[in-house]
C-alpha atoms as a PDB file:
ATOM      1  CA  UNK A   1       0.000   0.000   0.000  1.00  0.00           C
ATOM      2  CA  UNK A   2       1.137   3.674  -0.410  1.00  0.00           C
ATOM      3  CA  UNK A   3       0.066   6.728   1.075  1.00  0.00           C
ATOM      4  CA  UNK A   4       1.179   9.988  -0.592  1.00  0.00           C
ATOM      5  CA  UNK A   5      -0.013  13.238   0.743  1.00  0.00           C
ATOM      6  CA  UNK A   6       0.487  16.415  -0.857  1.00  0.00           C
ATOM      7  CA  UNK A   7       0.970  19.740   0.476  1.00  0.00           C
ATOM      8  CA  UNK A   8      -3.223  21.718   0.739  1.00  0.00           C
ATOM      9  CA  UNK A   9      -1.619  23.899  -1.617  1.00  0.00           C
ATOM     10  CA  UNK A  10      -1.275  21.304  -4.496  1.00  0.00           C
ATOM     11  CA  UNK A  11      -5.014  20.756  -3.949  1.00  0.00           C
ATOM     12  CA  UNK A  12      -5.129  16.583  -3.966  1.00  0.00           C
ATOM     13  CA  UNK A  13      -4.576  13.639  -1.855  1.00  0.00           C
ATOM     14  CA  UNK A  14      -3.199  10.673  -4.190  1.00  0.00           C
ATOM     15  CA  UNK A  15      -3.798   7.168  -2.282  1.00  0.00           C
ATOM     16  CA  UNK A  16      -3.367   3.520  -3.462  1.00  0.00           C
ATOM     17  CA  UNK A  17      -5.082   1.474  -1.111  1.00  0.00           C
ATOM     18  CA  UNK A  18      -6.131  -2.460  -0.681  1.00  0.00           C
ATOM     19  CA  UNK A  19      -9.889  -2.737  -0.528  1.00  0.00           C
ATOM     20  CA  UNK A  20      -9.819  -3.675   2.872  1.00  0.00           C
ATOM     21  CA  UNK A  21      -8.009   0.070   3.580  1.00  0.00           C
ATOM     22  CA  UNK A  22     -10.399   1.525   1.976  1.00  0.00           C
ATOM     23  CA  UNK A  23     -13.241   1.039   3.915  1.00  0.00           C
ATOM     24  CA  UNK A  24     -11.083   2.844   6.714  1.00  0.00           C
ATOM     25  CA  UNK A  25     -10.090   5.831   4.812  1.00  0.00           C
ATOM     26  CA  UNK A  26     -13.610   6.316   2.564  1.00  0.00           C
ATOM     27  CA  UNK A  27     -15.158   7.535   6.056  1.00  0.00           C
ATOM     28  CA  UNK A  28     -12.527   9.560   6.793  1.00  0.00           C
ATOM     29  CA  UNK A  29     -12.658  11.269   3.362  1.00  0.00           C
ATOM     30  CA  UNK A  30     -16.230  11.636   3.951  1.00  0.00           C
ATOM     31  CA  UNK A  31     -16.106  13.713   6.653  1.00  0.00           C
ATOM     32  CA  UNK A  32     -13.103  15.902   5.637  1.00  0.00           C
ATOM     33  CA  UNK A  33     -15.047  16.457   2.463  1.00  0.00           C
ATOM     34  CA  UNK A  34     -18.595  17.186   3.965  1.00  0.00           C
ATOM     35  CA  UNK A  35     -17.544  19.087   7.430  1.00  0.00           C
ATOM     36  CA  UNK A  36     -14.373  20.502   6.841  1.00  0.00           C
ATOM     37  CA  UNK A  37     -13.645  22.378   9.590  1.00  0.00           C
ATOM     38  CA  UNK A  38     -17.431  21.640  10.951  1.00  0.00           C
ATOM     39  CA  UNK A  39     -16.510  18.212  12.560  1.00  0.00           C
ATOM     40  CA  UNK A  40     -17.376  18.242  16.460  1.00  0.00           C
ATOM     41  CA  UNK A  41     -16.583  15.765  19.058  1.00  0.00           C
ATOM     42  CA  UNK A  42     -20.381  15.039  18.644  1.00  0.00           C
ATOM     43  CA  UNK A  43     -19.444  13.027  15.304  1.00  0.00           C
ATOM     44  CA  UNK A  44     -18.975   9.633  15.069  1.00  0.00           C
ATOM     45  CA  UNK A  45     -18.355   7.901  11.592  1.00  0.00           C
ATOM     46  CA  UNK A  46     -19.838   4.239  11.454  1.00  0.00           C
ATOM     47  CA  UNK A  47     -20.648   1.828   8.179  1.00  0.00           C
ATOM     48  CA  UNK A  48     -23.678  -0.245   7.705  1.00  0.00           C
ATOM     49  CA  UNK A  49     -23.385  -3.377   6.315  1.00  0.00           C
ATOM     50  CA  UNK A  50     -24.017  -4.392   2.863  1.00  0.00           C
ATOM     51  CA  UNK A  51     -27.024  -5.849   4.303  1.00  0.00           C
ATOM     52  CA  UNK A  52     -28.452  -3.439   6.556  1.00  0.00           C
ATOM     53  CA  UNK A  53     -28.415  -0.254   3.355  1.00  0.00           C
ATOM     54  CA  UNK A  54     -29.782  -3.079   1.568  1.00  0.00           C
ATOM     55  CA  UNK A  55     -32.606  -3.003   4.869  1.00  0.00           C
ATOM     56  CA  UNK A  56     -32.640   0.686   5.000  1.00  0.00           C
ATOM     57  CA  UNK A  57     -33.129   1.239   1.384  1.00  0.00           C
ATOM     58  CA  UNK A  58     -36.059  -1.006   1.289  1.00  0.00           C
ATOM     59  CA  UNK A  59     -36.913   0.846   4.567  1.00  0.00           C
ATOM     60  CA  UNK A  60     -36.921   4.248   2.911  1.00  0.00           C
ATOM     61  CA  UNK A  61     -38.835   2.642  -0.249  1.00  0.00           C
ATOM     62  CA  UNK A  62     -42.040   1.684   2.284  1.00  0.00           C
ATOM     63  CA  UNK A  63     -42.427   4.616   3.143  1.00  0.00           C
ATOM     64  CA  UNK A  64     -42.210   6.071   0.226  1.00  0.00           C
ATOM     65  CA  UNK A  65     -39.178   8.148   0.339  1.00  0.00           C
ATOM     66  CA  UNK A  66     -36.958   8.726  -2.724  1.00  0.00           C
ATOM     67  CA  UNK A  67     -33.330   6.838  -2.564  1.00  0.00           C
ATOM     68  CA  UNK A  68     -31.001   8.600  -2.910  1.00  0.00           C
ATOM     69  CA  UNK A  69     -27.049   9.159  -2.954  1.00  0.00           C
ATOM     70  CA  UNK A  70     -26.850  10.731   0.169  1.00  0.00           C
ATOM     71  CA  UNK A  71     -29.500  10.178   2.906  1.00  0.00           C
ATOM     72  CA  UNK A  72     -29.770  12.847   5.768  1.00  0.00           C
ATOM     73  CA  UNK A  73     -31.662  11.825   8.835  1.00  0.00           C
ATOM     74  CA  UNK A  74     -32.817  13.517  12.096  1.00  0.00           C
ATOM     75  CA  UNK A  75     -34.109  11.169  14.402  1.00  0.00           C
ATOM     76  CA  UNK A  76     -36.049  12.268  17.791  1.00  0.00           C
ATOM     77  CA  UNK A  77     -36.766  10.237  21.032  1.00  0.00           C
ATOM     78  CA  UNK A  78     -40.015  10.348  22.953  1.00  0.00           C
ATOM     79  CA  UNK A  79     -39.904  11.700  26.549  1.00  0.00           C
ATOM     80  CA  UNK A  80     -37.422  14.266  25.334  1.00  0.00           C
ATOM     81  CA  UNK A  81     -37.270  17.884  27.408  1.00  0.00           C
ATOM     82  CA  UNK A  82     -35.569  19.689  24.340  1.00  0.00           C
ATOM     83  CA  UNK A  83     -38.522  21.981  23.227  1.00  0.00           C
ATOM     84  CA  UNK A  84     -40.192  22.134  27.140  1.00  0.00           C
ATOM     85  CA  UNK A  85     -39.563  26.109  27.212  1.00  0.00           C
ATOM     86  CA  UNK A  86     -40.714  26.157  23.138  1.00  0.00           C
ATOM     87  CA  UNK A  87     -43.852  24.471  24.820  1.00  0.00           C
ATOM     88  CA  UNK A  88     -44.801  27.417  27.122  1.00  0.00           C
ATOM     89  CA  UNK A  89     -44.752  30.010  24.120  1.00  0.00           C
ATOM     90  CA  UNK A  90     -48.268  30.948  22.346  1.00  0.00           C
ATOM     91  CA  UNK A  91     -49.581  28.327  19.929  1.00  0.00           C
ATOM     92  CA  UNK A  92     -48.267  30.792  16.892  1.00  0.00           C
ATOM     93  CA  UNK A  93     -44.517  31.387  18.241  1.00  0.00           C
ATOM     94  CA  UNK A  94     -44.942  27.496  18.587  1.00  0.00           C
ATOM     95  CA  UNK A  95     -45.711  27.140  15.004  1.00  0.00           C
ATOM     96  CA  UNK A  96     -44.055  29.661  13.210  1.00  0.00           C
ATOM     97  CA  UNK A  97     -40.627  27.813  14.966  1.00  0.00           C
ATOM     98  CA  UNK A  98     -41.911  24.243  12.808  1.00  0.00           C
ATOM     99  CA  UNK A  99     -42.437  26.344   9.776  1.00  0.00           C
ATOM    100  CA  UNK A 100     -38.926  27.169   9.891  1.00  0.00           C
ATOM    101  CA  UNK A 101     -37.684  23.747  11.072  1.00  0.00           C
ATOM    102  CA  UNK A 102     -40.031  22.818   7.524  1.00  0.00           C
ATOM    103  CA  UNK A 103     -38.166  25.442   5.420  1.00  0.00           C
ATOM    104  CA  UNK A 104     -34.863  24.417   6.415  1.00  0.00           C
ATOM    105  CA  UNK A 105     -35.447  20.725   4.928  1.00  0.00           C
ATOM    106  CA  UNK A 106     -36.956  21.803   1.837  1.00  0.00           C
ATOM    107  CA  UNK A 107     -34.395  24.295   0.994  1.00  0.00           C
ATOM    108  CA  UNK A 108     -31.449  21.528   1.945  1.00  0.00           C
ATOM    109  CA  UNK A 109     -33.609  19.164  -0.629  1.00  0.00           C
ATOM    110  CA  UNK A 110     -34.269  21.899  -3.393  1.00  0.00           C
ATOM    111  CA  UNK A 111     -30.361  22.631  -3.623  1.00  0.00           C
ATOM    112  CA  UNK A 112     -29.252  19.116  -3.335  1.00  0.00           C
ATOM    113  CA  UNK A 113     -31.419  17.060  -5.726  1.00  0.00           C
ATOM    114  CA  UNK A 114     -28.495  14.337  -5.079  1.00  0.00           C
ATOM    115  CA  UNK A 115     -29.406  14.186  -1.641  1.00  0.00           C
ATOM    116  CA  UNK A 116     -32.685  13.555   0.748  1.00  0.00           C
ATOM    117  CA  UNK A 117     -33.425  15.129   4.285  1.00  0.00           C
ATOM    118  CA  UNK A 118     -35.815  13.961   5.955  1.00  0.00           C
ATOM    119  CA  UNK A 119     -37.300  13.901   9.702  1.00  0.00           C
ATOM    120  CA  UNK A 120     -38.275  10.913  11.907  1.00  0.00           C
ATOM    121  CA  UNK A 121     -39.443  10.174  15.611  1.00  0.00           C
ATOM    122  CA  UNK A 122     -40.067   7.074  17.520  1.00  0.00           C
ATOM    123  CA  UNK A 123     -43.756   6.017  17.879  1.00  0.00           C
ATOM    124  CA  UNK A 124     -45.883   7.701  20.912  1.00  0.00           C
ATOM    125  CA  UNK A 125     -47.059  11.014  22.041  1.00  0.00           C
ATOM    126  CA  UNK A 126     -44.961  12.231  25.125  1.00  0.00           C
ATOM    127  CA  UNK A 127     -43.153  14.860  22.356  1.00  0.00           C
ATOM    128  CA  UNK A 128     -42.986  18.306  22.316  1.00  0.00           C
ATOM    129  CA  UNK A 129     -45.791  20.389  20.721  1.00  0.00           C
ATOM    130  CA  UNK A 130     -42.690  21.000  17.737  1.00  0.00           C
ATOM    131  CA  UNK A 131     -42.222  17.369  17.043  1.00  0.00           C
ATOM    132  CA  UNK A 132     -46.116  16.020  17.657  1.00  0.00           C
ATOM    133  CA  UNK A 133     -47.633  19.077  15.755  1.00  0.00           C
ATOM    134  CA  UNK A 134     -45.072  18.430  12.972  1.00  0.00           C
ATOM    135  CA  UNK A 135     -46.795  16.461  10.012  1.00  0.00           C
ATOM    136  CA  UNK A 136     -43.735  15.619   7.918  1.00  0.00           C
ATOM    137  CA  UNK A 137     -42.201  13.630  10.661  1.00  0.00           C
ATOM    138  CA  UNK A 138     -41.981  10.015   9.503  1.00  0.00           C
ATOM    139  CA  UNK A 139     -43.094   7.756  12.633  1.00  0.00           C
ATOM    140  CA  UNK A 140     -40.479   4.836  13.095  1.00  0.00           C
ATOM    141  CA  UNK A 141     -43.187   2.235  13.761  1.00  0.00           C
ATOM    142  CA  UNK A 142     -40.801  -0.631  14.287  1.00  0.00           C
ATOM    143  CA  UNK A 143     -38.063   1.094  15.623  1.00  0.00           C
ATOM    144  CA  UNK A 144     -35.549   0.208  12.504  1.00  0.00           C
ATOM    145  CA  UNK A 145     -33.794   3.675  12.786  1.00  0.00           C
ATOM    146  CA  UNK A 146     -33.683   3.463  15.582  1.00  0.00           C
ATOM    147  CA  UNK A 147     -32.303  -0.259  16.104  1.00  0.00           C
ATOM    148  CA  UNK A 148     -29.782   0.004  13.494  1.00  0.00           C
ATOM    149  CA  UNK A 149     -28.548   3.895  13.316  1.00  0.00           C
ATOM    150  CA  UNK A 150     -29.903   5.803  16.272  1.00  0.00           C
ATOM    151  CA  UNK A 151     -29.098   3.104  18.734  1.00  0.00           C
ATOM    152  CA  UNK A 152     -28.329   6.124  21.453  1.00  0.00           C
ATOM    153  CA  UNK A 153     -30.831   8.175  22.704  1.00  0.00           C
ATOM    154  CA  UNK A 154     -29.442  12.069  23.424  1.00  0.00           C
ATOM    155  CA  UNK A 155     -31.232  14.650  23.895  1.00  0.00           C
ATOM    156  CA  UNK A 156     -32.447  16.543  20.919  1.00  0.00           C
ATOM    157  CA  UNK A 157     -32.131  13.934  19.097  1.00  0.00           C
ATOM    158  CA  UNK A 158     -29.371  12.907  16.852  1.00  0.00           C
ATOM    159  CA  UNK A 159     -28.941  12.842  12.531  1.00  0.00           C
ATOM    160  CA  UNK A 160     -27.160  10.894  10.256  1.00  0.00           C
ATOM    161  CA  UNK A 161     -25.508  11.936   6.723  1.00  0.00           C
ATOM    162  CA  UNK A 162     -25.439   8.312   5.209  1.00  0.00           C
ATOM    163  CA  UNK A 163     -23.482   7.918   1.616  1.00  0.00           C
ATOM    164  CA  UNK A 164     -24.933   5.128  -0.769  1.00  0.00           C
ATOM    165  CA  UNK A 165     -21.469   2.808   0.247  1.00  0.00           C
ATOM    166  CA  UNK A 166     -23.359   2.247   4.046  1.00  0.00           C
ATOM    167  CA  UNK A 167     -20.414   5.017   5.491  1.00  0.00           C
ATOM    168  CA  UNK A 168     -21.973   7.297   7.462  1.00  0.00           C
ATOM    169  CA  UNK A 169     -21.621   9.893  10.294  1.00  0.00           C
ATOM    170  CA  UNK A 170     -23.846  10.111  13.354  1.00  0.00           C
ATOM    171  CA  UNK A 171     -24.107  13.844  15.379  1.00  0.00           C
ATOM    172  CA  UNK A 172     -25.846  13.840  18.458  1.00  0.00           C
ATOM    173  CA  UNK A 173     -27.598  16.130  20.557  1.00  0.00           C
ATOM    174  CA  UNK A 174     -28.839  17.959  17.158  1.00  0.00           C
ATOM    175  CA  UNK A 175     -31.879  20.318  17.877  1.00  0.00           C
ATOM    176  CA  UNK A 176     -31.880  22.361  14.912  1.00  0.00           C
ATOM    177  CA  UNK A 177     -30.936  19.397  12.288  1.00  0.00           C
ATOM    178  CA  UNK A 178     -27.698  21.554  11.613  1.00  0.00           C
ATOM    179  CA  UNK A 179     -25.722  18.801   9.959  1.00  0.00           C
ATOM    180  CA  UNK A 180     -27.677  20.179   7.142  1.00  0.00           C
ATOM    181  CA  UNK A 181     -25.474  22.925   6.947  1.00  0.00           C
ATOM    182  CA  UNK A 182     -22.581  20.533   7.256  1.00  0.00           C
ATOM    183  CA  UNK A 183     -22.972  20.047   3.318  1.00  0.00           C
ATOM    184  CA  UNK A 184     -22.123  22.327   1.039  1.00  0.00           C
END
């Protein structure tokens, strides 16, 4: 195997890797290409298995979400305090806060046509008035996000940037889905 790294300035990174390398250094490329100097320590880079995309994809497909390249996930956990002082605004404050939440999705998914966002939440009602009143959240009946991605509950829930070779990178604690932002 050789690694040859070039100074920034050159502008490339030349590798010749085994397979087996390079499903250590395809994560790691990942994130230096998506975050840049956005990384936090509350990333963690994982890869599914061949057969669990297969599971997700098929997943996605029932409930009628597109496939696509790059799947962006925010995942939130019932019995969650995150939006408690959101709760004891007026209905409208309440509600123009989930029309921006909305906005921010759409306009990740009208620039990226490559790529999907979308928002999901375990099955019950102890939520928030943000996530319950929310309509676009999918409802993870069986708990597959949750079994094989979100695994962790944090508060505020967590997202996932997952690339169509299973690599992906889990934030958690993310209110404000703003691993969005993490792609340019």
């Amino acid at each position: 195997m050789v690694i040859s790294f070039y100074p920034a300035s050159a502008g490339f990174l030349c590798l010749s890797l085994t397979k087996k390398m390079k499903n250590y250094i395809i994560p790691i490329l990942f994130v230096a290409n998506f975050y840049q100097s956005q990384i936090t320590n509350r990333d963690k880079i994982f890869t599914l298995t061949k057969e669990e995309y297969d599971n997700l994809k098929t997943y996605l497909a029932s409930k009628n979400i597109p496939v696509k390249d790059t799947i962006v996930i925010k995942y939130d956990y019932k019995n969650d305090s995150c939006w408690n002082l959101l709760d004891e605004q007026s209905d409208s404050r309440i509600k123009n806060v989930l029309q921006n939440f909305k906005k921010h999705i759409k306009n990740f998914n009208d620039k990226h046509p490559e790529a999907i966002a979308i928002n999901f939440r375990e099955p019950g009602r102890n939520f928030n008035k943000l996530k319950l009143w929310d309509d676009s959240i999918i409802i993870d009946e069986n708990l597959f996000l949750k079994n094989t991605i979100f695994k962790k509950k944090r508060m505020c829930g967590n997202s996932a940037i997952i690339l169509n070779d299973g690599s992906y990178v889990l934030r958690s604690s993310d209110p404000h889905f703003d691993l969005l932002d993490a792609i340019k």
